[in-house]
Protein backbone atom coordinates (compact mmCIF):
# COMPACT_ATOMS: atom_id res chain seq x y z
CA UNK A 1 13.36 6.72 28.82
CA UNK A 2 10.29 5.10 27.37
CA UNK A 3 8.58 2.93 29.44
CA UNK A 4 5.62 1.87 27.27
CA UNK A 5 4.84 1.63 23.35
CA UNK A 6 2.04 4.08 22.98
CA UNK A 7 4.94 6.77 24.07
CA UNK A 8 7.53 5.76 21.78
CA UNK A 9 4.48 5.72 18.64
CA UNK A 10 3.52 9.17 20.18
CA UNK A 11 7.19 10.22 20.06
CA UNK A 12 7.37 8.55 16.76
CA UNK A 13 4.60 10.40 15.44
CA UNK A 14 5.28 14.12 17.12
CA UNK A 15 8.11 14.16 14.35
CA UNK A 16 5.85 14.69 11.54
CA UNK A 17 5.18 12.87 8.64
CA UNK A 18 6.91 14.98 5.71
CA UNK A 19 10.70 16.16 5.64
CA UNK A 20 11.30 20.15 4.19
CA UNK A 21 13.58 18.28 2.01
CA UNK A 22 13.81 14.70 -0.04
CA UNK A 23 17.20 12.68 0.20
CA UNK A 24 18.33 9.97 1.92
CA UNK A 25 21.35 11.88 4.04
CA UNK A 26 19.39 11.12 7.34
CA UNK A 27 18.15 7.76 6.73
CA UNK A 28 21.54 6.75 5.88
CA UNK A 29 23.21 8.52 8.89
CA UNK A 30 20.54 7.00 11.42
CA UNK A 31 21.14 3.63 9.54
CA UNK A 32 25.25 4.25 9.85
CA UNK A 33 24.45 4.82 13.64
CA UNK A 34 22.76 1.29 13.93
CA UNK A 35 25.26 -0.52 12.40
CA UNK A 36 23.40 -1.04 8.47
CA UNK A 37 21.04 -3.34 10.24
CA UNK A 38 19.34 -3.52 6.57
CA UNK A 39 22.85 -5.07 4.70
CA UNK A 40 22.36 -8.14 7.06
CA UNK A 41 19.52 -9.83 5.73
CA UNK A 42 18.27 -10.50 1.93
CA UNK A 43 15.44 -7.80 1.40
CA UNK A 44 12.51 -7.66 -1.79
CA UNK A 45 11.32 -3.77 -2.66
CA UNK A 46 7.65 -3.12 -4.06
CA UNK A 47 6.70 0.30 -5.42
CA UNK A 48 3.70 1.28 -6.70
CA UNK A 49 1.41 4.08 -7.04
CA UNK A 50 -1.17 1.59 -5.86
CA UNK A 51 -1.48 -2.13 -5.03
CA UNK A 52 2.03 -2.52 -3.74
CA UNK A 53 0.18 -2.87 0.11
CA UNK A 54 -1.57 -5.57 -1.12
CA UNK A 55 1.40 -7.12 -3.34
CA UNK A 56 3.65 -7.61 -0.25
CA UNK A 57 0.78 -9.44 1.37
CA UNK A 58 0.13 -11.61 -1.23
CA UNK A 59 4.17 -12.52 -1.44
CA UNK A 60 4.51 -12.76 2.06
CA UNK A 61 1.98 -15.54 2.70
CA UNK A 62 3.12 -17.41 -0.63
CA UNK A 63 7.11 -17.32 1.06
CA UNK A 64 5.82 -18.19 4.75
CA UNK A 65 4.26 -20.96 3.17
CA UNK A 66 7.91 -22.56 2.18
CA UNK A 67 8.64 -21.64 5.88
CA UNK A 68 10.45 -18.71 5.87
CA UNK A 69 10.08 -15.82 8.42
CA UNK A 70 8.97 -13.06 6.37
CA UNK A 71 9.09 -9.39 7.29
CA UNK A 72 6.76 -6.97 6.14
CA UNK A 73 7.36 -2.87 6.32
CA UNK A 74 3.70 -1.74 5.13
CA UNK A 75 2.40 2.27 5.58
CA UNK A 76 0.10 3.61 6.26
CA UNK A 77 -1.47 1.55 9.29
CA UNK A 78 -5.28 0.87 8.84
CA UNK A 79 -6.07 -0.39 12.36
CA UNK A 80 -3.12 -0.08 14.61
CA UNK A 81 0.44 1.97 14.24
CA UNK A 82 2.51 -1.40 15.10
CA UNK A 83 1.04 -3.18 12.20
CA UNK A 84 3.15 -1.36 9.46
CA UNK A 85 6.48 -3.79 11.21
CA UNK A 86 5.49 -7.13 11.09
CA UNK A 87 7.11 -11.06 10.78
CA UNK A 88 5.00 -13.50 9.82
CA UNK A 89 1.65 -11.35 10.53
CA UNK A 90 3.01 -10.65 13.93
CA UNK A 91 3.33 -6.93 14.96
CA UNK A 92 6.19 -5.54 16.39
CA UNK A 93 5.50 -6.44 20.16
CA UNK A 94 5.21 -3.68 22.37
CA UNK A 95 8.78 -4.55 24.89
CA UNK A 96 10.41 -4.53 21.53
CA UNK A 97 8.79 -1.30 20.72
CA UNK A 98 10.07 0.30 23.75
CA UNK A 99 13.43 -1.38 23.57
CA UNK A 100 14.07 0.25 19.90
CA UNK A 101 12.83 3.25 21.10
CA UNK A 102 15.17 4.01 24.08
CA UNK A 103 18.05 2.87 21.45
CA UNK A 104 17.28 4.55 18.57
CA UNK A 105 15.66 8.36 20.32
CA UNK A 106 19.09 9.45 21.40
CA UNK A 107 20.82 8.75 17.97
CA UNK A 108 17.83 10.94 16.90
CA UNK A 109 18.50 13.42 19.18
CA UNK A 110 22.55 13.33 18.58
CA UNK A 111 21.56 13.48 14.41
CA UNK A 112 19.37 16.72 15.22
CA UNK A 113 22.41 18.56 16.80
CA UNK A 114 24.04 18.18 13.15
CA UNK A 115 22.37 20.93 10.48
CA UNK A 116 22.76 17.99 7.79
CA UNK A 117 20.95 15.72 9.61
CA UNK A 118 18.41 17.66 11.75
CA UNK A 119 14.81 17.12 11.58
CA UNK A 120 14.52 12.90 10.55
CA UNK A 121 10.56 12.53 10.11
CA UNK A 122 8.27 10.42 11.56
CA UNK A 123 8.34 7.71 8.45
CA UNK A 124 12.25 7.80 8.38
CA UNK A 125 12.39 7.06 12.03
CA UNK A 126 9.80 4.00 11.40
CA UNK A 127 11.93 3.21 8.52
CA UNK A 128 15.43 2.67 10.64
CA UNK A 129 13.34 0.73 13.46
CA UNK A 130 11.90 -1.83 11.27
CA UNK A 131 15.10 -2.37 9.49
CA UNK A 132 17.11 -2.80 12.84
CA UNK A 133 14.03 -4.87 14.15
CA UNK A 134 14.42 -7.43 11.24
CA UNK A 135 18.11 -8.02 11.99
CA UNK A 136 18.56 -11.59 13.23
CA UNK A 137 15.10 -12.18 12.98
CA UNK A 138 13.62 -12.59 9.50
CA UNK A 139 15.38 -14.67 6.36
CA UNK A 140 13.68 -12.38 3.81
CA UNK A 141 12.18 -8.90 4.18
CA UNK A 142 9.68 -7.49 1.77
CA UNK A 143 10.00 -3.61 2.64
CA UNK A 144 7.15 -1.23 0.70
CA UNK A 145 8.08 2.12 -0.65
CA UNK A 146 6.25 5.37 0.90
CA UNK A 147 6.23 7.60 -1.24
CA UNK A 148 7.95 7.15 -4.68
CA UNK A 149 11.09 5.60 -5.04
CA UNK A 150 14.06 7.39 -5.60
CA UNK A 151 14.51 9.38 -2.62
CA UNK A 152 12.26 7.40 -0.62
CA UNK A 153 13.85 6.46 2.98
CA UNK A 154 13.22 3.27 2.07
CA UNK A 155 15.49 3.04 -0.89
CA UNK A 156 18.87 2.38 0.84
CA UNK A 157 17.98 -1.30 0.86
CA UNK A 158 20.00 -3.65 -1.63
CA UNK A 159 17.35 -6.27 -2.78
CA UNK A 160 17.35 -9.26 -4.71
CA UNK A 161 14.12 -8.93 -6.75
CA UNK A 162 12.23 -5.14 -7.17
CA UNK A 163 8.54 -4.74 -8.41
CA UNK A 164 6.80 -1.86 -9.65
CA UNK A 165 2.85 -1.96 -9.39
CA UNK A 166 1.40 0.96 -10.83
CA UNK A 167 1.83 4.34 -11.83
CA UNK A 168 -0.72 6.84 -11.58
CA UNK A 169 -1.14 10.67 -10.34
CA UNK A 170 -0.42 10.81 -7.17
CA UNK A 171 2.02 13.25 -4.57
CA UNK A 172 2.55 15.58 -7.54
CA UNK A 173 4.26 18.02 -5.60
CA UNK A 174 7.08 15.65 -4.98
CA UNK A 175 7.21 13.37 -7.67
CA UNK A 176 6.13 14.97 -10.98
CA UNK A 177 3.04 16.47 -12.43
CA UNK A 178 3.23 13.96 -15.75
CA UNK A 179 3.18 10.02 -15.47
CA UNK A 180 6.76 9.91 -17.25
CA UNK A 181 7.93 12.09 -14.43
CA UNK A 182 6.47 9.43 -11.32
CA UNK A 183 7.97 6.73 -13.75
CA UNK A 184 11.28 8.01 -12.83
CA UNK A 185 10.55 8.20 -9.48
CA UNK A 186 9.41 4.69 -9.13
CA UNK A 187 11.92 3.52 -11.24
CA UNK A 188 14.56 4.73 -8.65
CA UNK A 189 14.51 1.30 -6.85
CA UNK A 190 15.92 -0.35 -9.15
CA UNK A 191 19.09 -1.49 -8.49
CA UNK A 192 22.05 -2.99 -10.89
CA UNK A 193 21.55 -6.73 -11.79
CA UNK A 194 18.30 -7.37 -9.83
CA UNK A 195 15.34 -8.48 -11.68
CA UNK A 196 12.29 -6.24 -11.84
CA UNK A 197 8.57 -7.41 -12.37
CA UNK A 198 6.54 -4.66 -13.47
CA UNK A 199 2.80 -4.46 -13.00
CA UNK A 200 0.30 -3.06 -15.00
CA UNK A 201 1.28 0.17 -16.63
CA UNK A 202 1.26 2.00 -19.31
CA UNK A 203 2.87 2.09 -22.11
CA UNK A 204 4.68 5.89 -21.84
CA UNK A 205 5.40 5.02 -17.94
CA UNK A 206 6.64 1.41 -19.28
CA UNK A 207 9.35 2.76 -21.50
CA UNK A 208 10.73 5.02 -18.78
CA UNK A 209 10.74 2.01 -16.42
CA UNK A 210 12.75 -0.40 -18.95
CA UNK A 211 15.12 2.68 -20.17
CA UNK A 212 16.08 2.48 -16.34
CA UNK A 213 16.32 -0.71 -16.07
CA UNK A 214 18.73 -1.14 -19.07
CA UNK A 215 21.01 1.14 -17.57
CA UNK A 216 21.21 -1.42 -14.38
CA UNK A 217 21.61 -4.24 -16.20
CA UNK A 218 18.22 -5.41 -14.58
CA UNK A 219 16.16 -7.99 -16.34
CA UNK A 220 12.51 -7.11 -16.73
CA UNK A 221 9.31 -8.98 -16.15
CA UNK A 222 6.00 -7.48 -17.51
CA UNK A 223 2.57 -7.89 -17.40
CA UNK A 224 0.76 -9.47 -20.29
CA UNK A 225 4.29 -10.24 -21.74
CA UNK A 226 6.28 -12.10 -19.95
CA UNK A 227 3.65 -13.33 -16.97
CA UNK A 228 -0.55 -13.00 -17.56
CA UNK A 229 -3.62 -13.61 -15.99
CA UNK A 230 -6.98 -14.57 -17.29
CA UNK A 231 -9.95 -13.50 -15.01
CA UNK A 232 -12.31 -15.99 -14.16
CA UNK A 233 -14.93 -14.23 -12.55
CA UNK A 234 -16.57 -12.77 -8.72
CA UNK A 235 -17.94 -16.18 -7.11
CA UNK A 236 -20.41 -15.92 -4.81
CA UNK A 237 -18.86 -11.79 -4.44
CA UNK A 238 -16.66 -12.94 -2.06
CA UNK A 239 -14.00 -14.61 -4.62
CA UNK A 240 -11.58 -13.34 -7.50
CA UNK A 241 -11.20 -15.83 -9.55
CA UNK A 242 -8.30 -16.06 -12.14
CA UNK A 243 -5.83 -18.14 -13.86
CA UNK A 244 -2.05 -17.21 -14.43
CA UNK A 245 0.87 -18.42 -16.37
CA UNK A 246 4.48 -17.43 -17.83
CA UNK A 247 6.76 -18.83 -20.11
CA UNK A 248 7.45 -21.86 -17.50
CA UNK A 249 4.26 -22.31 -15.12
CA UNK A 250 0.33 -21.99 -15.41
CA UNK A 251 -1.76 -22.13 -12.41
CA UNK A 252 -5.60 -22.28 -12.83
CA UNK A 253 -8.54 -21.55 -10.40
CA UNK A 254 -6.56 -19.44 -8.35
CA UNK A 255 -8.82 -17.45 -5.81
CA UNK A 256 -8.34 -14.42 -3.81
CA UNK A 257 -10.22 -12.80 -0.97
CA UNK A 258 -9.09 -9.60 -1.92
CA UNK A 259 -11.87 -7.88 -3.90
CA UNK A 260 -11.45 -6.45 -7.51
CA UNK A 261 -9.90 -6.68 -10.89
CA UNK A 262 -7.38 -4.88 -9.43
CA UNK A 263 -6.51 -7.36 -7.22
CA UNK A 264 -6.06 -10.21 -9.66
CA UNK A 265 -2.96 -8.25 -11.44
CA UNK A 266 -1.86 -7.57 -7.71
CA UNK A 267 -1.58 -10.80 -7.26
CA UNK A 268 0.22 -12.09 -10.42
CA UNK A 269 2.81 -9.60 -9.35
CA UNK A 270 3.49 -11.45 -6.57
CA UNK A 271 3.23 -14.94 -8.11
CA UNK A 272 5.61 -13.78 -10.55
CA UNK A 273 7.81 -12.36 -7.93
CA UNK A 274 8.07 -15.82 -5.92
CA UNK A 275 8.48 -17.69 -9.01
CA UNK A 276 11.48 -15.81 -9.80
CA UNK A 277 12.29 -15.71 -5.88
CA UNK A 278 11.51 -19.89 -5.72
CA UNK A 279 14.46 -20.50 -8.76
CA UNK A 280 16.72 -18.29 -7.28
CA UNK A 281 16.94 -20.62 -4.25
CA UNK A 282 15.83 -23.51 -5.41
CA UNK A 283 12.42 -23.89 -3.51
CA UNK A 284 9.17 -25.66 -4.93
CA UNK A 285 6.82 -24.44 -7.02
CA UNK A 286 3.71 -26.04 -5.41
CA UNK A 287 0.06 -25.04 -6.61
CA UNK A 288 -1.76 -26.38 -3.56
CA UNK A 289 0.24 -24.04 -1.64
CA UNK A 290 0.26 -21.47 -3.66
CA UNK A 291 -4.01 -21.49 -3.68
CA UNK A 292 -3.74 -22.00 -0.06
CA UNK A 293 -1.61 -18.62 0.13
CA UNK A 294 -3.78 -16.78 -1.91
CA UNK A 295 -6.58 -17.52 -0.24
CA UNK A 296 -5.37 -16.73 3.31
CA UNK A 297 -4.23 -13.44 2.20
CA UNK A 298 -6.09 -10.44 4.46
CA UNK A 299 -5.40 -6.35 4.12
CA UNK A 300 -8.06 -3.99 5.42
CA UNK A 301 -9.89 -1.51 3.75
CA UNK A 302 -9.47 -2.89 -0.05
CA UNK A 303 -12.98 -3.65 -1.08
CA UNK A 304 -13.51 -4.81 2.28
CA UNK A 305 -17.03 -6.13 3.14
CA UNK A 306 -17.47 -4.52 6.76
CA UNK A 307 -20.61 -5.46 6.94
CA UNK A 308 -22.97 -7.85 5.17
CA UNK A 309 -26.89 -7.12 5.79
CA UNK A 310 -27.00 -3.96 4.80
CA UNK A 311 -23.93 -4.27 2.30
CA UNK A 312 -20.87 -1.64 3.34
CA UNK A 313 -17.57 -2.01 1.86
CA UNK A 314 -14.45 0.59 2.94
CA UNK A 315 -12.25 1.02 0.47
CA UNK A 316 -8.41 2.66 0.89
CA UNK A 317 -8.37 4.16 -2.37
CA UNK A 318 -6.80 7.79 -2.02
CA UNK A 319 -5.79 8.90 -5.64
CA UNK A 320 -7.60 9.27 -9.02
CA UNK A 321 -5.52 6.28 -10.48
CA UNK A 322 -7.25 3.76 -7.47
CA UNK A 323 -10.45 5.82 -7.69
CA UNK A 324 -11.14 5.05 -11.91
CA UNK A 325 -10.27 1.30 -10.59
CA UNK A 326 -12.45 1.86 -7.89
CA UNK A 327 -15.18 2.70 -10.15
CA UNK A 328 -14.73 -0.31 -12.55
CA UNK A 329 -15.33 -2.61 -9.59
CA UNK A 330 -18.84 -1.40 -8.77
CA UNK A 331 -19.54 -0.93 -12.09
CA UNK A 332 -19.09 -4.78 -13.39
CA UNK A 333 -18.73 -6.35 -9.31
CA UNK A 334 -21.96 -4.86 -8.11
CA UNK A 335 -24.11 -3.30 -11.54
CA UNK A 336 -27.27 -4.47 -9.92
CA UNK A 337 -26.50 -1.71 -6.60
CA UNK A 338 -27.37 1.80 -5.99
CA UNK A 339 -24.20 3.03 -4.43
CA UNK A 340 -24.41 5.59 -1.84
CA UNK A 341 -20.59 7.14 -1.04
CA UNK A 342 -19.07 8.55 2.69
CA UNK A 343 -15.98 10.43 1.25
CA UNK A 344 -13.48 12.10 2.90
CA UNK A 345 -9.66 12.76 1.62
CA UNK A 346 -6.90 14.78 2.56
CA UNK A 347 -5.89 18.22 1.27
CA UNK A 348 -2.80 16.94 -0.81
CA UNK A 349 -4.95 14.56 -2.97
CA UNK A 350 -6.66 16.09 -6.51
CA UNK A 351 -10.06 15.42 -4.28
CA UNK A 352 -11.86 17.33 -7.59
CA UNK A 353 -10.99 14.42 -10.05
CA UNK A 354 -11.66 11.90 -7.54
CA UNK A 355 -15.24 12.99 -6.86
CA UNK A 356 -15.90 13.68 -10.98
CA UNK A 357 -14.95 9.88 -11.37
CA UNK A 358 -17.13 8.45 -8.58
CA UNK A 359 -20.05 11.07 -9.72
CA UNK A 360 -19.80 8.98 -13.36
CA UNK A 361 -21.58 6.21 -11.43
CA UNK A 362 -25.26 5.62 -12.12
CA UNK A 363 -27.33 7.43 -9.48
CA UNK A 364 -24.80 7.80 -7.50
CA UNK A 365 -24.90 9.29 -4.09
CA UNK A 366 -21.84 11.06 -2.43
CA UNK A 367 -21.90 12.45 1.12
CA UNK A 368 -18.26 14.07 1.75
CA UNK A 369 -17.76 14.67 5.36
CA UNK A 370 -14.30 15.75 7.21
CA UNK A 371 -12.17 13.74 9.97
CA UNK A 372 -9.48 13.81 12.79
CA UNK A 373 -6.85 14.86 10.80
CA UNK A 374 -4.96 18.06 10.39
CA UNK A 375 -4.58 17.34 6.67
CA UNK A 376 -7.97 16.53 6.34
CA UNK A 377 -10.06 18.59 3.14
CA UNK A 378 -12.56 21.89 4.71
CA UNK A 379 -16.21 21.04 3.66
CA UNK A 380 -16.57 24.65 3.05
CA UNK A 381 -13.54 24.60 0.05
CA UNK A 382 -16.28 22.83 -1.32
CA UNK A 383 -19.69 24.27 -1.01
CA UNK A 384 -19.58 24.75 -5.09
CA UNK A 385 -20.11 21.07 -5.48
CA UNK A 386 -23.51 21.36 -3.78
CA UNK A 387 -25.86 20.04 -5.03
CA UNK A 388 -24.21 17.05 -6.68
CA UNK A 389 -22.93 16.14 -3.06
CA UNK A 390 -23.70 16.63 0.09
CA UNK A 391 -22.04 17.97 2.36
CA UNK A 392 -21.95 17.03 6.61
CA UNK A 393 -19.33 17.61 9.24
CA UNK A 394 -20.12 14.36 11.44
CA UNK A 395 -18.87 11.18 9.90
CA UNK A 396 -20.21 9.49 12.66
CA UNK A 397 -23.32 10.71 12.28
CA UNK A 398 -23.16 10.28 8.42
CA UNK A 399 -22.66 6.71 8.66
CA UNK A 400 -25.32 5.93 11.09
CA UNK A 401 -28.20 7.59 8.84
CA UNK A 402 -26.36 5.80 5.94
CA UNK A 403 -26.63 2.80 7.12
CA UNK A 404 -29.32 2.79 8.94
CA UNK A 405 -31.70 3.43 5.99
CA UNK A 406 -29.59 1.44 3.43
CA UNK A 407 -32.13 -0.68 1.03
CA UNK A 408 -30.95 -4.52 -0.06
CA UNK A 409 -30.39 -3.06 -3.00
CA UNK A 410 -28.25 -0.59 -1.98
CA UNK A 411 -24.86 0.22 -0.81
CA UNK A 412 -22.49 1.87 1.12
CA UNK A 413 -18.79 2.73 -0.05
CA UNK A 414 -16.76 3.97 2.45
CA UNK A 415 -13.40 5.67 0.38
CA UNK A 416 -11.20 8.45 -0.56
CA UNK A 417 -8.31 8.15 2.13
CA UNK A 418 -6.66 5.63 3.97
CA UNK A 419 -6.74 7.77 6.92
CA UNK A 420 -10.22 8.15 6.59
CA UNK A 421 -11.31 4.64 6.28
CA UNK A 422 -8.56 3.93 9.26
CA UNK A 423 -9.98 6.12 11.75
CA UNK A 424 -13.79 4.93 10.51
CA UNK A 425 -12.41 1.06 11.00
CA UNK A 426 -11.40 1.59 14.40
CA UNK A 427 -14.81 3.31 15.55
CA UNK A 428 -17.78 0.93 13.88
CA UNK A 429 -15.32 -2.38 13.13
């Protein structure tokens, strides 16, 4: 029996993160076992190769604002494990923790006696424990894909509304080595007669998507055709600013916290999401609100200014699709910087097209360093890339003599993984 939280996350955890094989046979036995705790409550699905973390925020705070209770699923954590189950901001308390736990280990243990259900992994696990923890409690859930779409332990869910970010490289062992391929993947959520809002993608990835999506009967929603935005402008570099309209609304002035271009078409995701979401059930359309929302939007390590005087900013992105992005940003956000970079990645990531993007920066500066991870990259893999990096084993260290000597018109980018920039958030934040 757990007694305490931390045990059931280690427990949690010890299962590892990756199953030997995709499919949903054990998420939908574990599911079976609790009763389809995910079929009782109306659910919203965002995939994404990247900005679907920050698309669920921005939806979330725009439908708590018509008081609903809104449940998040989010992965990976940044700052603490519980964070990925949350209603209305609100982690998953630690008595509920252990609770779900104690209810949910033996049906674990009783699945891993049957060869077609043995070894459920650590995010399939998390997967049935939100679901079961939203039951009774939430009137909407907006649950994020993991990895893909298709065969992601998320999709058993039958939403009302689906959203596809973007599409990019990334996990080509398990979803494709060509952007038509991860198309397909993402485009696995979609589910007959529910509307999908797509993000911005391109064109090739786009006609994959739709092909699906005509097949379900699903209606589509599209970026720069059907809903746009118009960017304003960095105020103050603190401040997207953009304006956004379909074929019914326009909203102007509209401000986010979260830095980047990026994070303006995040955004209009959303708004186009709870616009459709609003007609559906007959809620207002309010722009006050709606700016409010926006505005009070936070997610961690996404151009986040962690410091101000000297100027460092962590940054989540883990894939050569957020990494060209990435680039952009400084490049038009902060043209009058020298940027000096503490990268670190995992193994599973093309780390070699990441750092040839960064390195197109103007006197750019990249220390890669390592962390506490098992998946984390070996400096010595990359010893060929001396000298246009450097190279150091001690991110702590790194950071110190980074920051310490960091010029006002210089500064620091902390990137490459999410695990990185969690593990560097917990230490210096």
């Amino acid at each position: 029996m757990f007694t305490t939280g931390s045990k059931v996350i280690e427990w949690i955890i010890s299962r590892g993160y990756f199953g030997s094989c995709p499919g949903l046979e054990r998420i939908t036995e574990l599911l079976r076992l609790l009763g389809n705790p995910e079929l009782t409550y109306p659910t919203i699905h965002v995939a994404g190769t990247n900005g679907k973390g920050s698309t669920t925020r921005y939806l979330a705070n725009l439908l708590r604002a018509d008081g609903l209770k809104v449940g998040t699923f989010n992965s990976p954590f940044i700052k603490d494990f519980t964070e990925q189950v949350e209603i209305n901001g609100q982690e998953i308390g630690n008595s509920d923790l252990v609770k779900l736990g104690n209810q949910i280990k033996p049906l674990v243990e009783q699945m891993d006696n049957q060869k077609e259900f043995y070894g459920i992994t650590e995010f399939e696990i998390l997967t049935g424990l939100a679901f079961y923890y939203f039951k009774n409690r939430v009137d909407v859930a907006i649950i994020e894909v993991g990895m893909g779409g298709l065969l992601d332990s998320t999709n058993v869910i039958e939403p009302e509304l689906t959203a596809i970010t973007t599409i990019g490289l990334d996990h080509t062992a398990f979803l494709g080595d060509t952007i038509e391929k991860i198309a397909y993947q993402k485009a696995g959520i979609i589910k007959k007669n529910t509307p999908l809002v797509v993000g911005n993608i391109s064109e090739n990835a786009l006609k994959v998507i739709e092909n699906q999506a005509f097949k379900k009967n699903s209606s589509v929603y599209v970026w720069k055709r059907d809903y746009q935005t118009d960017y304003q402008g960095f105020v103050e570099q603190q401040f997207e600013k953009f304006d956004f309209h379909n074929h019914a609304v326009k909203l102007k002035n509209l401000e986010t916290p979260l830095i980047g271009h990026q994070q303006v078409e995040n955004a209009a995701v959303a708004l186009e999401m709870y616009y459709l979401y609003t007609q559906k059930h007959n809620l207002s359309f309010d722009e006050e609100k709606i700016a409010n929302s926006l505005l009070e939007t936070k997610w961690p390590a996404r151009m986040e200014i962690i410091n101000s005087k000297p100027l460092v900013i962590m940054d989540g992105a883990h894939n050569p699709h957020a990494i060209k992005r990435l680039k952009e940003n400084l490049l038009t956000d902060y043209q009058d910087y020298h940027v000096k970079i503490l990268f670190s990645a995992i193994v599973t990531k093309d780390i070699g097209k990441m750092l040839e993007e960064l390195l197109q920066i103007p006197n750019v500066e990249i220390t890669m360093t390592t962390f506490n991870d098992e998946r984390a990259l070996k400096l010595e893999d990359f010893k060929a890339w001396q000298p246009r990096i450097k190279l150091t084993a001690n991110w702590h260290e790194a950071y110190r003599n980074l920051k310490d000597n960091l010029r006002s018109d210089e500064l620091l980018l902390i990137a490459g993984s999410l695990y990185f920039s969690s593990e560097v958030r917990s230490q210096i934040k």
